[in-house]
N, C-alpha and C. Protein backbone atom coordinates (compact mmCIF):
# COMPACT_ATOMS: atom_id res chain seq x y z
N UNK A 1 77.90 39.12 149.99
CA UNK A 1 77.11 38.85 148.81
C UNK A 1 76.81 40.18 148.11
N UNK A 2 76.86 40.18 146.99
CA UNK A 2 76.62 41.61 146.54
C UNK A 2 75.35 41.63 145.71
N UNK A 3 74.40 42.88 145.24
CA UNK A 3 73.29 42.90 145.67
C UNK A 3 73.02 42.22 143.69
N UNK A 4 71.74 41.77 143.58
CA UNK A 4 71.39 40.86 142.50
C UNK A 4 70.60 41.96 141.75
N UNK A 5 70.33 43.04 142.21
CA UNK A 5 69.25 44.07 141.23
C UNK A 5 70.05 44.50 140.33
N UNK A 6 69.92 44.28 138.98
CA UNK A 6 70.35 44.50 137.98
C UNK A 6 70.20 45.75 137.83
N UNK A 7 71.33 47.01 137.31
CA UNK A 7 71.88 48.16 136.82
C UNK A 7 71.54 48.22 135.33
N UNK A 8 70.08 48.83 134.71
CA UNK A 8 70.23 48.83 133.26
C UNK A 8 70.45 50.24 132.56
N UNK A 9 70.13 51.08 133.20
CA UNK A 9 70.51 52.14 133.11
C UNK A 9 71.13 53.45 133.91
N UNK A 10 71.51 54.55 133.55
CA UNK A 10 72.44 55.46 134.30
C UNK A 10 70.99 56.32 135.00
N UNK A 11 70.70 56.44 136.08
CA UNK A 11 70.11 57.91 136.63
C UNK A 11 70.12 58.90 136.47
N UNK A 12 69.53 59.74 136.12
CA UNK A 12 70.23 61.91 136.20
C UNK A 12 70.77 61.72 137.35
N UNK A 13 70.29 61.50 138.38
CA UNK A 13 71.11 61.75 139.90
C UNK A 13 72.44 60.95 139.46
N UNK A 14 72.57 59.87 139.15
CA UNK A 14 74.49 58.90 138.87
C UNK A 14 74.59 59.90 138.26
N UNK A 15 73.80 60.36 137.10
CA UNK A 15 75.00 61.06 136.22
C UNK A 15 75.52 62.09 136.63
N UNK A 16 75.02 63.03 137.22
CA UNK A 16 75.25 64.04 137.96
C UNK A 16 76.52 63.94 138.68
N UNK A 17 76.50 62.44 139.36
CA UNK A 17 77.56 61.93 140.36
C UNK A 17 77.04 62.25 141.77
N UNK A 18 77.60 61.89 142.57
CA UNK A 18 76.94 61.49 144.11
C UNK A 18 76.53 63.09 144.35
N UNK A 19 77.21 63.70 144.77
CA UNK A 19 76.76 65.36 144.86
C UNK A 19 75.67 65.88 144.10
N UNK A 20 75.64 65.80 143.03
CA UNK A 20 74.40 65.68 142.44
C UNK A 20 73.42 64.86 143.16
N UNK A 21 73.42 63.65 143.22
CA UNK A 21 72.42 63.01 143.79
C UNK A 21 72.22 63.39 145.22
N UNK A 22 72.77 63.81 146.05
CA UNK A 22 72.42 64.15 147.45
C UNK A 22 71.87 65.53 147.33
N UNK A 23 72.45 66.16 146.26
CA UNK A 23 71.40 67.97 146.39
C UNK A 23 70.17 67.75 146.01
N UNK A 24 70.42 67.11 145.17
CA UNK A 24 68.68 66.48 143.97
C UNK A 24 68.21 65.93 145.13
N UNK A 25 68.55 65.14 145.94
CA UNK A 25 67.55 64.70 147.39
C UNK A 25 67.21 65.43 148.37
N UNK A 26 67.96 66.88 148.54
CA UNK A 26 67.51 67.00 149.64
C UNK A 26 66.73 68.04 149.16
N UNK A 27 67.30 68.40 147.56
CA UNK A 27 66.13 69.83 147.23
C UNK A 27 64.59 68.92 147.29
N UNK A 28 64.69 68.21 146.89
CA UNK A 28 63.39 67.51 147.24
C UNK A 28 62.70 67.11 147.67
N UNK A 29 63.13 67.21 148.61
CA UNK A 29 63.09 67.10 150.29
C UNK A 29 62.52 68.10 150.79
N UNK A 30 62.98 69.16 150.43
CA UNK A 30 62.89 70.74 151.09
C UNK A 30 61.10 70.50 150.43
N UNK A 31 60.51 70.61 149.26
CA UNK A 31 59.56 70.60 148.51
C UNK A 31 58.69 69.77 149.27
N UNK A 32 57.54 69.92 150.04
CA UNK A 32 56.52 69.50 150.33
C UNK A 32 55.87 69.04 149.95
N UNK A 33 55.23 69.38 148.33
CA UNK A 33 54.78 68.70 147.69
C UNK A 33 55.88 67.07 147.38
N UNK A 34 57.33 67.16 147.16
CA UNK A 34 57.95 65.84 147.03
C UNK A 34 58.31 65.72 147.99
N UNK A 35 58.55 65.79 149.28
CA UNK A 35 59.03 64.86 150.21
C UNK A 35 58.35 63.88 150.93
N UNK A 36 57.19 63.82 150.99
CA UNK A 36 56.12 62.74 151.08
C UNK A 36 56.39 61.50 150.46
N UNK A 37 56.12 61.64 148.85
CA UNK A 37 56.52 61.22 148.06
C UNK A 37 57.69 60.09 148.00
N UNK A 38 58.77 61.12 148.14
CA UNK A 38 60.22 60.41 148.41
C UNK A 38 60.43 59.80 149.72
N UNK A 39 59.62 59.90 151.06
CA UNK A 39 59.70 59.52 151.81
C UNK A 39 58.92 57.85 152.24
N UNK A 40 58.04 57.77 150.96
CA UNK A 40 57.44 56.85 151.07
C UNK A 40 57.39 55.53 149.79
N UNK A 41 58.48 56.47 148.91
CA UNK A 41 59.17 55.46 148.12
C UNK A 41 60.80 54.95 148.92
N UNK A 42 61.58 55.95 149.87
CA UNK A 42 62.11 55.35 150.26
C UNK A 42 61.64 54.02 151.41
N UNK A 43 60.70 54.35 152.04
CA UNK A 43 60.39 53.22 152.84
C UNK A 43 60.09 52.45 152.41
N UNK A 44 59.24 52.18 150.81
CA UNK A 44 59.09 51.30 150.51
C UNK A 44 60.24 49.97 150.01
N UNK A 45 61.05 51.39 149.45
CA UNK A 45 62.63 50.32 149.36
C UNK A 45 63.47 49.87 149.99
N UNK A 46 62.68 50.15 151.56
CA UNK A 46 63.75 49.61 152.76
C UNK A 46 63.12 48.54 153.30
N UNK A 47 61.72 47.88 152.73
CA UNK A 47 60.77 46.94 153.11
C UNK A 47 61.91 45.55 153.12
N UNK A 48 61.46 44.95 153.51
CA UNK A 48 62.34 42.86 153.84
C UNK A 48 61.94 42.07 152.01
N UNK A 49 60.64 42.83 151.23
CA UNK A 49 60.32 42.77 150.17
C UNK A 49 61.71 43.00 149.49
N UNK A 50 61.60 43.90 149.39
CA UNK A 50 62.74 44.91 148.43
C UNK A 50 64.11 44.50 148.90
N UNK A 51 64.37 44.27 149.95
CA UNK A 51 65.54 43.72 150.22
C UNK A 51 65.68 42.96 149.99
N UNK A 52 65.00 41.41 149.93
CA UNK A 52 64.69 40.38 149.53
C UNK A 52 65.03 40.37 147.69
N UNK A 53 64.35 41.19 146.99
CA UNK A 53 64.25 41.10 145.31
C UNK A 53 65.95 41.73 145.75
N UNK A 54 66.42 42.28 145.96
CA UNK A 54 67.94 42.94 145.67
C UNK A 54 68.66 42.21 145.77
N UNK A 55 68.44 41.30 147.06
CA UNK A 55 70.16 40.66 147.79
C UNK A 55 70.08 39.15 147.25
N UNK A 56 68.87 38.64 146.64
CA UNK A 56 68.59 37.37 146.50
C UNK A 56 69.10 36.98 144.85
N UNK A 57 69.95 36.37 144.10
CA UNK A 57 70.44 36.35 142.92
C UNK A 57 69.56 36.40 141.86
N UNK A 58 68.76 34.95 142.02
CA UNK A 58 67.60 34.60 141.26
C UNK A 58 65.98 35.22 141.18
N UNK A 59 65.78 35.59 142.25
CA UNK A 59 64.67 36.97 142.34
C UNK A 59 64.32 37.79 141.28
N UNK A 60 65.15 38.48 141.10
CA UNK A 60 64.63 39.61 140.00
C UNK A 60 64.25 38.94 138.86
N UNK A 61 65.48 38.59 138.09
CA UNK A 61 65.24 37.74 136.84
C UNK A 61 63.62 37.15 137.02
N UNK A 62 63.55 36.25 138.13
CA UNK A 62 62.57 35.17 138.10
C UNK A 62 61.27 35.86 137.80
N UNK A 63 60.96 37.38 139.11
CA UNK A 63 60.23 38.24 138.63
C UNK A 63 59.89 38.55 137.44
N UNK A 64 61.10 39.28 136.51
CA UNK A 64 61.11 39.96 135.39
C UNK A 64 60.45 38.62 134.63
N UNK A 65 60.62 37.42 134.72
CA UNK A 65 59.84 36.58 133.55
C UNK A 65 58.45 36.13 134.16
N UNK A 66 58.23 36.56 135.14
CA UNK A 66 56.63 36.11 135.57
C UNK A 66 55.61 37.36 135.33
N UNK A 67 56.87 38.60 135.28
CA UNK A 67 55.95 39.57 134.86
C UNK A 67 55.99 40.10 133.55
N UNK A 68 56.74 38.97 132.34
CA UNK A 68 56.55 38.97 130.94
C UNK A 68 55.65 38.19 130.94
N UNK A 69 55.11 37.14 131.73
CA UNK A 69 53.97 36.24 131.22
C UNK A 69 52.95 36.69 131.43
N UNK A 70 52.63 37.20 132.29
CA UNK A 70 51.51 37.75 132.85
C UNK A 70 50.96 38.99 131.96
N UNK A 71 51.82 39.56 131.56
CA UNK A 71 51.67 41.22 130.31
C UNK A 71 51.14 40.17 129.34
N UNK A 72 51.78 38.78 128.64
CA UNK A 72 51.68 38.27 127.81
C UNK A 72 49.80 37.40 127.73
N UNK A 73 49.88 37.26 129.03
CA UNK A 73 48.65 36.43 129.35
C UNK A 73 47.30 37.27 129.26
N UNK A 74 47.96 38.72 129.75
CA UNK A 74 46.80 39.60 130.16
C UNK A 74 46.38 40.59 128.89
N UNK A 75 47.39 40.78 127.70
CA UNK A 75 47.40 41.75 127.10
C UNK A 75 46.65 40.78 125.73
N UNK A 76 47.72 40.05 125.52
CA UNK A 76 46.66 38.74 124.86
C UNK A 76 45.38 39.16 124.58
N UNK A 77 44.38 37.75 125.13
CA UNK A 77 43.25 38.10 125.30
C UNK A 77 42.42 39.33 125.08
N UNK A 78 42.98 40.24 125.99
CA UNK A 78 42.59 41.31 126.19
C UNK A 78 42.45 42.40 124.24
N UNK A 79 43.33 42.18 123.68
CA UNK A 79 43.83 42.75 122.78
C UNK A 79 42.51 42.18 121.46
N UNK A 80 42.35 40.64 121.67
CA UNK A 80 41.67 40.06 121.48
C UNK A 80 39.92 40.90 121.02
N UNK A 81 39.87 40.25 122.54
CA UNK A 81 38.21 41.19 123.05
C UNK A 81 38.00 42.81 122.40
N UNK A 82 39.32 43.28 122.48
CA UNK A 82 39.04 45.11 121.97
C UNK A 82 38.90 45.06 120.48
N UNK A 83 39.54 43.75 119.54
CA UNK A 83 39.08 43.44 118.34
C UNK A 83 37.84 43.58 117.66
N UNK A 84 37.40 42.59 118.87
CA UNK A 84 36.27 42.13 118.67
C UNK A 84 35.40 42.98 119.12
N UNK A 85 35.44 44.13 119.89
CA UNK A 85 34.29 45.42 120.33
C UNK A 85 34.77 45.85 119.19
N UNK A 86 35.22 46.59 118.30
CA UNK A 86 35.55 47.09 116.86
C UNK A 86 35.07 46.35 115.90
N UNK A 87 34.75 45.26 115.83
CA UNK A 87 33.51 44.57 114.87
C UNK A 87 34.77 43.42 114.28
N UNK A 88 35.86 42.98 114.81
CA UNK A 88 36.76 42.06 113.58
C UNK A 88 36.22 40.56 114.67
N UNK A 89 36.13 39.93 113.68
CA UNK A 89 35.13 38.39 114.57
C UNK A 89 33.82 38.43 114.34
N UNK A 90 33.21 39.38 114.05
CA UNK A 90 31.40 39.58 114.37
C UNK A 90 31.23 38.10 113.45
N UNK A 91 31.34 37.71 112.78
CA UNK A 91 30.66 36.32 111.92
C UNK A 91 31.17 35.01 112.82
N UNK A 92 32.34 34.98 113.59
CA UNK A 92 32.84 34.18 114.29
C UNK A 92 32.29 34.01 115.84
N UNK A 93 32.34 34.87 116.57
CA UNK A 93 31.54 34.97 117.94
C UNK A 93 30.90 36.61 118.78
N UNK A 94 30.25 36.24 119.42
CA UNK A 94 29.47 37.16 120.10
C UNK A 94 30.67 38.00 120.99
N UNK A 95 30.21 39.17 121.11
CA UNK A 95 31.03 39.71 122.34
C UNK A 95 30.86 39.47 123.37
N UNK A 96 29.56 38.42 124.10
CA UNK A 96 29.67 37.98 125.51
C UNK A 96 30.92 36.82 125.18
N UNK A 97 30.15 35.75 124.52
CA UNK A 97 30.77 34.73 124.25
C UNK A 97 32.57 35.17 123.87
N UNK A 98 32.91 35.99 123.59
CA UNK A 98 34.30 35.99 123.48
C UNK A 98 34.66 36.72 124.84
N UNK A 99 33.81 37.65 125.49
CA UNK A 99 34.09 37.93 127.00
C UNK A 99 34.44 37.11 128.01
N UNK A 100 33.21 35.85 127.73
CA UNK A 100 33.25 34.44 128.71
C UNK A 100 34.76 33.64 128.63
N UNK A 101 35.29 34.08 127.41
CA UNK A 101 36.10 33.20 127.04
C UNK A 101 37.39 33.78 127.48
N UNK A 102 37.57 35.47 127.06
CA UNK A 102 38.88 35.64 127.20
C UNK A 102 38.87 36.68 128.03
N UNK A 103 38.12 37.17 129.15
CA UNK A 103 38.49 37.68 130.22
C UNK A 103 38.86 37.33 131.23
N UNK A 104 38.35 36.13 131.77
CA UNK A 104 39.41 35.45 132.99
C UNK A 104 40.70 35.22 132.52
N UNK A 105 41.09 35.20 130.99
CA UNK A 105 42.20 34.54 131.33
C UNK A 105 43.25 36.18 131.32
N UNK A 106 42.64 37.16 131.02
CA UNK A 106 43.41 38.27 131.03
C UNK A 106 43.01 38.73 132.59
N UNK A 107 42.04 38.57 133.39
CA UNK A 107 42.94 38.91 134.80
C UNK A 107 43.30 37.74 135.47
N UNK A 108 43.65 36.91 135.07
CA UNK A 108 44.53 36.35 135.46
C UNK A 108 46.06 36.43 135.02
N UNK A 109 46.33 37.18 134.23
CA UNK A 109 47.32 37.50 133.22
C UNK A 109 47.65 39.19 134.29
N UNK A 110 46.73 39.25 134.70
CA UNK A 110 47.05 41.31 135.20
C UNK A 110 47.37 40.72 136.52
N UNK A 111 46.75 39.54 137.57
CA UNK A 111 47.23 38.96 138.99
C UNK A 111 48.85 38.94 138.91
N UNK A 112 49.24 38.29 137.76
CA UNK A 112 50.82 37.83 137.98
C UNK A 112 51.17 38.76 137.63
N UNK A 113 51.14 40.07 136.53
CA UNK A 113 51.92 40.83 136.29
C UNK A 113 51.60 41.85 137.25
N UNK A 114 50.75 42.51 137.84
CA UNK A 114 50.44 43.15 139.29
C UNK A 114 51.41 42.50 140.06
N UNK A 115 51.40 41.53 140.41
CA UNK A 115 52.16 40.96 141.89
C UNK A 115 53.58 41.40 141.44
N UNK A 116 53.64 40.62 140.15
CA UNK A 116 55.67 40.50 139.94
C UNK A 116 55.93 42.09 139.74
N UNK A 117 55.03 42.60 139.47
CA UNK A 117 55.35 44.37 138.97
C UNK A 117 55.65 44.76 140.27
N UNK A 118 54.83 44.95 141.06
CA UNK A 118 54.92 45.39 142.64
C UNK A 118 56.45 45.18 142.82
N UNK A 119 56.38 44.18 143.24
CA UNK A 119 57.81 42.76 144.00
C UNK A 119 58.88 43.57 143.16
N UNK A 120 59.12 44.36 141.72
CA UNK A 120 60.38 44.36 141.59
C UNK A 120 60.18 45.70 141.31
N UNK A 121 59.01 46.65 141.40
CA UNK A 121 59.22 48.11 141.71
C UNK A 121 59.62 48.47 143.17
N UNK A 122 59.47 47.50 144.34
CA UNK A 122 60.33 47.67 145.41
C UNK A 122 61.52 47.82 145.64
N UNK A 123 62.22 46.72 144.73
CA UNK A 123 63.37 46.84 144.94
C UNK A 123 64.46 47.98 144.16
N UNK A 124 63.69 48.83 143.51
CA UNK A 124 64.16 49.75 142.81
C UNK A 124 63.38 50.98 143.02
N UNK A 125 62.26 51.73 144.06
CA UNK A 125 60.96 52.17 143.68
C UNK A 125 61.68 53.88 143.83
N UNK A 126 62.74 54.52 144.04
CA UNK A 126 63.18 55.60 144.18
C UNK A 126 63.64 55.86 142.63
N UNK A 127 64.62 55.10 141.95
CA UNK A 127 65.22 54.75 140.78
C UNK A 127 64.34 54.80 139.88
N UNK A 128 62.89 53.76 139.64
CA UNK A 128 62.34 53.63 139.08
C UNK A 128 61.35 55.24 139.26
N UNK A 129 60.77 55.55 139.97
CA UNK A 129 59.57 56.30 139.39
C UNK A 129 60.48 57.66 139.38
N UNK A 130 61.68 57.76 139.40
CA UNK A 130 62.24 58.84 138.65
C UNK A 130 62.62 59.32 137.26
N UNK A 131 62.31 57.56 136.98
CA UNK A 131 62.74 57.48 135.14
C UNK A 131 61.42 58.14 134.48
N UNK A 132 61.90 58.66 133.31
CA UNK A 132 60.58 58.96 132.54
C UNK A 132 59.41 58.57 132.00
N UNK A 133 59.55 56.93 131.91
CA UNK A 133 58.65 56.28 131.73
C UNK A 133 57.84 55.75 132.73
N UNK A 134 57.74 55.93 133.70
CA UNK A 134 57.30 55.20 135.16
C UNK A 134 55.54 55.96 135.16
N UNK A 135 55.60 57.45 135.29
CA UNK A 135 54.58 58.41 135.19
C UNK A 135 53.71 57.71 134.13
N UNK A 136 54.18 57.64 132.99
CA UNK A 136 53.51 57.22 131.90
C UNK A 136 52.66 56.03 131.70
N UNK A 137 53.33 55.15 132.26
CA UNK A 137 53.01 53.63 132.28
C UNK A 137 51.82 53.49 133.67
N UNK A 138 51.97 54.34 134.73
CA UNK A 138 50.97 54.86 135.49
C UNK A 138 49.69 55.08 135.47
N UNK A 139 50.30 56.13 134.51
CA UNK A 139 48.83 56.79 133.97
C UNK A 139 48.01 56.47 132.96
N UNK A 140 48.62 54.91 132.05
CA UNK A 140 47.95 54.45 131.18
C UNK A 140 47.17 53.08 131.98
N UNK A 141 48.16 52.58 132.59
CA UNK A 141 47.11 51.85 134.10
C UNK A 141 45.97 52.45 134.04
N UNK A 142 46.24 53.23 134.76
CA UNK A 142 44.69 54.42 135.03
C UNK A 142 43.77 54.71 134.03
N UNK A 143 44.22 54.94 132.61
CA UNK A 143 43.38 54.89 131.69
C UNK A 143 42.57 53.16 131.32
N UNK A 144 43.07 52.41 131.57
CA UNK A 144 42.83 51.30 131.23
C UNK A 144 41.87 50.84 132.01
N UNK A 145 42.30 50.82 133.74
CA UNK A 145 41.35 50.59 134.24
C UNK A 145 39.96 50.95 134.07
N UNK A 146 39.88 52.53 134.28
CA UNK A 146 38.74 53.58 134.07
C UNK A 146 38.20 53.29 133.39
N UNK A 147 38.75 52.95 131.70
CA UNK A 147 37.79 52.51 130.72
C UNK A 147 37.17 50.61 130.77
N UNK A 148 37.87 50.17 131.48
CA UNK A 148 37.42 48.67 132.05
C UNK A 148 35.88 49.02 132.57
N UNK A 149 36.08 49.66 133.72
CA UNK A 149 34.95 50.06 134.48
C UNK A 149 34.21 50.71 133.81
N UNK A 150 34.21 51.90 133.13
CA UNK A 150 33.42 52.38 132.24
C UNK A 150 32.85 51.61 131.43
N UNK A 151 33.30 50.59 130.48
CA UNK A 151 32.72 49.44 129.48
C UNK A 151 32.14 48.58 130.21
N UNK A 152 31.91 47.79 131.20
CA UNK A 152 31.25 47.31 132.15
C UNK A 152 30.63 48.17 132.86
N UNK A 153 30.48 48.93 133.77
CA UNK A 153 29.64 49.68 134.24
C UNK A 153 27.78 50.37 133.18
N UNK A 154 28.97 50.52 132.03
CA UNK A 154 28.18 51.22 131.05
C UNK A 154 27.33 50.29 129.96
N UNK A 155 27.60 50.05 128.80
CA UNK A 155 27.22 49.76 127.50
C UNK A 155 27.20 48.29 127.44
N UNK A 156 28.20 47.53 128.20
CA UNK A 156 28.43 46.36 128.62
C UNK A 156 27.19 45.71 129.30
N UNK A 157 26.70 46.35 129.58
CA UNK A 157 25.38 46.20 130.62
C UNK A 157 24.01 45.95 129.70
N UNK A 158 23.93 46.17 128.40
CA UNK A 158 23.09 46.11 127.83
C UNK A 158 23.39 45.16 126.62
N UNK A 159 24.68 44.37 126.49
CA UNK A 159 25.72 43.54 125.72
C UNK A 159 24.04 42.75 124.83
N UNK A 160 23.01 42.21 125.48
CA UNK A 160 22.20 41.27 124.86
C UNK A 160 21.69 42.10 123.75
N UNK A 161 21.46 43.62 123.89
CA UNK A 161 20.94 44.18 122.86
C UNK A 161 21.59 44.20 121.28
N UNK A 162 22.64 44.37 121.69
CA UNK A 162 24.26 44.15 120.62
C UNK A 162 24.80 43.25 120.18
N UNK A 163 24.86 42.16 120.68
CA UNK A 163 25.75 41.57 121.05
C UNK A 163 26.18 40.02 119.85
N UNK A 164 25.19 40.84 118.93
CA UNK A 164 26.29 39.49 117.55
C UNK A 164 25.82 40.65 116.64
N UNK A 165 25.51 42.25 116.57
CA UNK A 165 25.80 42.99 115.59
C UNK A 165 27.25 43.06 114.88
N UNK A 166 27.47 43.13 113.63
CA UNK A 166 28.68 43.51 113.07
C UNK A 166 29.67 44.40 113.32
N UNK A 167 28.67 45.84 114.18
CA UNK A 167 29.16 46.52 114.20
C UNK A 167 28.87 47.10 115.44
N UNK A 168 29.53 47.01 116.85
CA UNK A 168 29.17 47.09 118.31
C UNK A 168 28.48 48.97 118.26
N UNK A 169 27.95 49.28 119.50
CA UNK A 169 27.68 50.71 119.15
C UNK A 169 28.64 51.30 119.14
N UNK A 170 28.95 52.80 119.44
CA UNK A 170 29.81 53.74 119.32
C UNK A 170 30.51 53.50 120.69
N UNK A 171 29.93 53.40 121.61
CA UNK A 171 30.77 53.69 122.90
C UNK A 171 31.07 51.99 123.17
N UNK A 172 31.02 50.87 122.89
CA UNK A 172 31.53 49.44 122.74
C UNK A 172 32.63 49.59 121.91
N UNK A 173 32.56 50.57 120.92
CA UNK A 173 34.04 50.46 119.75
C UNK A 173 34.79 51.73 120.23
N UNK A 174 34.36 52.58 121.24
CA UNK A 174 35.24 53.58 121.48
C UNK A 174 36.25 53.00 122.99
N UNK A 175 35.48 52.14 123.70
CA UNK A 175 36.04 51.13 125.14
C UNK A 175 37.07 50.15 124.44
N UNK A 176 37.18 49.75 123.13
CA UNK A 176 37.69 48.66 122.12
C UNK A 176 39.12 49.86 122.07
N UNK A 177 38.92 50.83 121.16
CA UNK A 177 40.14 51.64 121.02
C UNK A 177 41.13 52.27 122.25
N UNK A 178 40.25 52.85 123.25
CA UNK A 178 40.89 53.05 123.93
C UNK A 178 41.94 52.00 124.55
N UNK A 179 41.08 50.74 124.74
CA UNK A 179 41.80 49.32 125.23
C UNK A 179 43.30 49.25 124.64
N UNK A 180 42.98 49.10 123.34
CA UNK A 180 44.28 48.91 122.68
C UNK A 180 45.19 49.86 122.63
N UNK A 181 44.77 51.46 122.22
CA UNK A 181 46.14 51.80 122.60
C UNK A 181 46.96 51.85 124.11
N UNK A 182 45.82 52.13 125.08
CA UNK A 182 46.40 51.83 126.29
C UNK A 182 47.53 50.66 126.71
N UNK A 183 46.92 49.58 126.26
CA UNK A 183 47.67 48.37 126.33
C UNK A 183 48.59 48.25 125.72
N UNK A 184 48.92 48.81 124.38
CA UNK A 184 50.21 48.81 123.91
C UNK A 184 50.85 49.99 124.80
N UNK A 185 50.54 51.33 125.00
CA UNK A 185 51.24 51.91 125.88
C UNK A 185 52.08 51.59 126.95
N UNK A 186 51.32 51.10 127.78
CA UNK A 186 51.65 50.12 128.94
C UNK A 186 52.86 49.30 128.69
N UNK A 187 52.80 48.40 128.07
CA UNK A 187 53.78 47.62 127.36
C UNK A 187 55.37 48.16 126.92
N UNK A 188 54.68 49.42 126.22
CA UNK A 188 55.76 50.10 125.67
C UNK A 188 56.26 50.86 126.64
N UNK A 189 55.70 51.65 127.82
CA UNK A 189 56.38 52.65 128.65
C UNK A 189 57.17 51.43 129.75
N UNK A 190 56.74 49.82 129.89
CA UNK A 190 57.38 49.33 130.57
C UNK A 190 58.74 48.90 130.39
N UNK A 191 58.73 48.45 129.17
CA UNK A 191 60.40 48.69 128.34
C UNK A 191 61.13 49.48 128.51
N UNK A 192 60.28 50.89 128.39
CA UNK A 192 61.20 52.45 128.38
C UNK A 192 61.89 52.09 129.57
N UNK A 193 61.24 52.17 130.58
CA UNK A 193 61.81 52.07 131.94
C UNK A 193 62.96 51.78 132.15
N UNK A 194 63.53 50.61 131.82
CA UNK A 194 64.89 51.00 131.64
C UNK A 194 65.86 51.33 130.84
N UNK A 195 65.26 52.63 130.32
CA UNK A 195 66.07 53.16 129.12
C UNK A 195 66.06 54.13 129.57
N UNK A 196 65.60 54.75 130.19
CA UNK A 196 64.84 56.33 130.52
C UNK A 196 65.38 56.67 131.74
């Protein structure tokens, strides 16, 4: 059976050609700071997971569209709500009331695309976080979250004081901006991925 993980783009290491790719591994290797690293993305791609998304036909694909719905489910909403901390809706609904409404359904939208993201960065996870977009899409995670927690932790906490003004305070419309470009980031560095 030959393996079902789809080839969308060329590697620096392919391009290089195999010699290339075995010096590029072992110089990296030699590097302390990366051989950790590489040692624990290779194990991860030797998991029954990852073997599983590779050798199985229908797998990946099936992935790749549970983890378009889930971006779709989660970014949605989400995109929504950061509107609406920027003041567009204020005559239409409250920012709890549009919280109540469209935050479960955006983590429930981040559950499926978390899981299917995982499941098919296994089966590629050496390949993948070598591309250029991998770092990126990472680190806007990280921004996203942070400012999740930050807007809840913070300003969110006092939502009754605000909370059918026109115009949310400064740090409710600055948790709103950050949201959105993050989220389009995200989106966009996940595409790159296989271009990069």
């Amino acid at each position: 059976m030959t393996a079902a993980f789809p080839q969308r783009h060329t590697t620096q290491a392919e391009a290089a050609g195999e010699a290339g790719a075995l010096q590029g591994y072992h110089a990296a290797r030699s590097d302390p700071k990366s051989a950790g690293w590489l040692d624990a993305l290779t194990w991860l791609q030797e998991t029954w997971v990852a073997e599983f998304v590779r050798v199985t036909p229908w797998v990946y694909s099936s992935l790749e569209i549970v983890h378009l719905m889930g971006l779709a489910i989660l970014v949605g909403p989400a995109l929504l709500f950061d509107l609406r901390l920027l003041g567009a809706g204020a005559d239409v609904i409250s920012v709890s009331a549009a919280a109540r409404r469209l935050l479960p359904v955006a983590r429930a939208g981040l559950a499926l695309a978390a899981l299917s993201g995982a499941a098919m960065f296994t089966a590629g996870a050496r390949e993948i976080a070598g591309t250029g977009a991998a770092p990126a899409k990472v680190g806007l995670l990280a921004v996203a979250g942070l400012n999740v927690a930050l807007f809840h932790l913070g300003v969110y906490r006092r939502v009754e004081a605000w909370d059918d003004d026109r115009r949310p305070p400064p740090a409710a419309r600055a948790a709103g901006a950050v949201s959105l470009v993050a989220w389009t980031g995200v989106v966009a560095c996940g595409r790159l991925i296989a271009y990069t």
